[in-house]
Protein backbone atom coordinates (compact mmCIF):
# COMPACT_ATOMS: atom_id res chain seq x y z
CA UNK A 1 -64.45 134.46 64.31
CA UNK A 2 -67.59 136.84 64.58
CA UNK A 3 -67.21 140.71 64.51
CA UNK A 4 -67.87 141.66 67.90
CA UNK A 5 -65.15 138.71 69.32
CA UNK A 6 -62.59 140.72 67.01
CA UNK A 7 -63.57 144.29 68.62
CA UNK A 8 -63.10 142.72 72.12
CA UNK A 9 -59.82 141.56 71.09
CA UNK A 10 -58.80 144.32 69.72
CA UNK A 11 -59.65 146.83 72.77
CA UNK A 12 -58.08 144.11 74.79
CA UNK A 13 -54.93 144.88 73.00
CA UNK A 14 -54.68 148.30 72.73
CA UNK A 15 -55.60 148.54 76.60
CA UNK A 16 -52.51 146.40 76.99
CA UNK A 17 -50.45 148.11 74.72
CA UNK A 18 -51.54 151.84 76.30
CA UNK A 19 -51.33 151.01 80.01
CA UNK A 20 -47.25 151.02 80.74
CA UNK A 21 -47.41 154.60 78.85
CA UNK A 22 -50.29 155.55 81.18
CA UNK A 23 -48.66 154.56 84.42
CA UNK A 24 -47.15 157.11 86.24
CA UNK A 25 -43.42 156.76 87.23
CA UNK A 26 -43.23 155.82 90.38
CA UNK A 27 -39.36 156.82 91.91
CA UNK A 28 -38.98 156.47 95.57
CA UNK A 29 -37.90 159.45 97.08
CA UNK A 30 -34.45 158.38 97.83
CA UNK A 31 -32.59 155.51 96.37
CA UNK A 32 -32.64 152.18 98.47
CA UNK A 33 -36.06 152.73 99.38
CA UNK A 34 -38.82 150.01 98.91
CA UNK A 35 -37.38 147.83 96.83
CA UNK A 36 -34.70 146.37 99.70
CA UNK A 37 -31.40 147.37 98.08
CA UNK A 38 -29.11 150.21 99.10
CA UNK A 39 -27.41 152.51 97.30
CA UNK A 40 -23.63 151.37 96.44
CA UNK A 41 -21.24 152.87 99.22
CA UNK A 42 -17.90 154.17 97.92
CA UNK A 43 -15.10 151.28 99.21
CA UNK A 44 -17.40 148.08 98.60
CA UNK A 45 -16.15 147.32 95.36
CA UNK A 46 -19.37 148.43 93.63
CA UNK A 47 -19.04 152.03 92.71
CA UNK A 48 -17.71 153.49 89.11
CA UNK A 49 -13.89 153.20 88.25
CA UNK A 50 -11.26 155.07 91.42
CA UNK A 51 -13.86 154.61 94.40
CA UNK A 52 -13.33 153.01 97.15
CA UNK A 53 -10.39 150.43 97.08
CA UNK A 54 -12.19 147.30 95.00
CA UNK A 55 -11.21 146.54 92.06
CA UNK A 56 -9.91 149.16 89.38
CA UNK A 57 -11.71 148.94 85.41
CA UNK A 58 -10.57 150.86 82.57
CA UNK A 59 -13.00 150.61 80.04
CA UNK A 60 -11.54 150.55 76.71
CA UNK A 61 -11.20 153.48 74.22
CA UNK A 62 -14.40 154.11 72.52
CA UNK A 63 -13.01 153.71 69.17
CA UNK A 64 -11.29 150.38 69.48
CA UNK A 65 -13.70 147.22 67.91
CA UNK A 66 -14.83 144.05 69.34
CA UNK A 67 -12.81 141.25 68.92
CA UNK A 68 -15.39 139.65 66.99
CA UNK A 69 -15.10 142.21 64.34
CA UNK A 70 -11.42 141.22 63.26
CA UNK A 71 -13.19 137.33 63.23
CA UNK A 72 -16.28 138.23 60.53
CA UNK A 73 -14.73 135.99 57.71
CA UNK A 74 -14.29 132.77 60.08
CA UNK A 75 -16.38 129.99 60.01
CA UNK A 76 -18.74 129.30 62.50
CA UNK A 77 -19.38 125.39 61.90
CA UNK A 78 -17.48 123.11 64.19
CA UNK A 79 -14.52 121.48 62.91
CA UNK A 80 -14.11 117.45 63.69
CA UNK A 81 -11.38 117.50 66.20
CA UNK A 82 -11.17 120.80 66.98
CA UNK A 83 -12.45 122.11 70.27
CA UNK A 84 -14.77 125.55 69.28
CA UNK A 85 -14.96 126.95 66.00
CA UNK A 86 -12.73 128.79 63.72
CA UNK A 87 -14.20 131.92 64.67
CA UNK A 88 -14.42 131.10 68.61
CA UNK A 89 -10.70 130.45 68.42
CA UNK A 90 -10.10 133.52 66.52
CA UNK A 91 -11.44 135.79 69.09
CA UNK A 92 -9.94 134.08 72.15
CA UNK A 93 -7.02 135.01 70.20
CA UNK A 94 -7.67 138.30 69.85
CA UNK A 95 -8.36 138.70 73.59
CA UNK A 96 -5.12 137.35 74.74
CA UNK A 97 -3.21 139.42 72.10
CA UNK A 98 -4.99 142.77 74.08
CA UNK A 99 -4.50 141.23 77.03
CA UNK A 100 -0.77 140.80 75.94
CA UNK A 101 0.45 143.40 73.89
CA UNK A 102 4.24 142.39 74.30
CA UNK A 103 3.23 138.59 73.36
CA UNK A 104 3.54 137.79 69.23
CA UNK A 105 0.68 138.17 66.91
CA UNK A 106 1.83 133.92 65.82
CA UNK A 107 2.02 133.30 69.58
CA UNK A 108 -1.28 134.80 70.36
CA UNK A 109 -3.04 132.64 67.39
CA UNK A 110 -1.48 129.66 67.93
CA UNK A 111 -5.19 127.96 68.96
CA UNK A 112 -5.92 128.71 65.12
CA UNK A 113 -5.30 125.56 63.25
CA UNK A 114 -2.86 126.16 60.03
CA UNK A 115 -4.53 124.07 57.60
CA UNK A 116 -6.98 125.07 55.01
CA UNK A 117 -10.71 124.07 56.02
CA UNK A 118 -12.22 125.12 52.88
CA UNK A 119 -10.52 124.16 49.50
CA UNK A 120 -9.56 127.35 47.58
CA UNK A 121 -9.97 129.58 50.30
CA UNK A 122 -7.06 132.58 51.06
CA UNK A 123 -4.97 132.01 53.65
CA UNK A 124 -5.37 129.10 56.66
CA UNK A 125 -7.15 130.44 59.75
CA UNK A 126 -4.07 130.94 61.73
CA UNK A 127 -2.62 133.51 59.12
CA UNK A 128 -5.70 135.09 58.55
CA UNK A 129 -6.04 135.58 62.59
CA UNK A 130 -2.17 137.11 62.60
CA UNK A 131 -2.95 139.16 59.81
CA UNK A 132 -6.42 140.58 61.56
CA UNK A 133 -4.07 140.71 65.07
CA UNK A 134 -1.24 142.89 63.97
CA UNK A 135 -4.79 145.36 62.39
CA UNK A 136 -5.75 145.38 65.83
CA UNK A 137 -2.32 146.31 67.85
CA UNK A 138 -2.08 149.23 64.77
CA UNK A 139 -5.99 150.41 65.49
CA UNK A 140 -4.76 150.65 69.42
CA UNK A 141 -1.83 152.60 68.83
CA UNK A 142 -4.09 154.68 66.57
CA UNK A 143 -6.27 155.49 69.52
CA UNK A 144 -4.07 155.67 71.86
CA UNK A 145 -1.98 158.40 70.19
């Protein structure tokens, strides 16, 4: 490639690169207009959490984890027979188990198959998935408290 092909190039680039930091901000001057949607009303279902009368969310605490967390050590390679993976499984537990919090840590894993996948490893995914439920239910009550 000759010399001056690079230069072009290279401006090309950098004028790329500069122009959305050159471009002024351009707001509209009150929400809805020119761009064809309207500002959420309060009652439509759309606003934050106690307007209106659609549906309520509680977010949760900022302290509790992903359910994913509790899963790190479960595999992620499909099983033969299995619908999902160990670690798919795991975390649908873990999500019924908040959604449930008077359901059993065993009852909530019971999608967790109870036989060892990998030879020598600790526990069988089902008791590693009560043990990492009944750490969850303990972090809530943590932040809750």
């Amino acid at each position: 490639m000759k010399l001056h092909l690079k230069i072009v190039l290279l401006v090309g680039v950098l004028a790329l690169a500069a122009a959305p930091a050159a471009a002024p901000a351009a707001q509209p001057a009150e929400p809805g207009n020119g761009n064809g949607h309207k500002p959420a009303e309060p009652g439509n279902g759309h606003g934050a959490a106690g307007q209106g009368n659609g549906p309520q969310y509680s977010p949760a605490p900022a302290s509790t984890k992903a359910y994913g967390y509790y899963c790190q050590g479960e595999s992620k390679e499909h099983v033969a027979g299995t619908p999902g993976t160990p670690f798919s499984a795991c975390v649908k537990a873990h999500k019924l188990a908040a959604a449930h919090p008077n359901m059993s840590p065993s009852q909530a894993c019971k999608a967790t198959t109870g036989k060892h996948i990998v030879k020598g490893e600790k526990g069988t995914p089902h008791s590693r998935c009560v043990a990492t439920v009944i750490e969850q239910r303990k972090e809530e009550r943590e932040a809750a408290a």
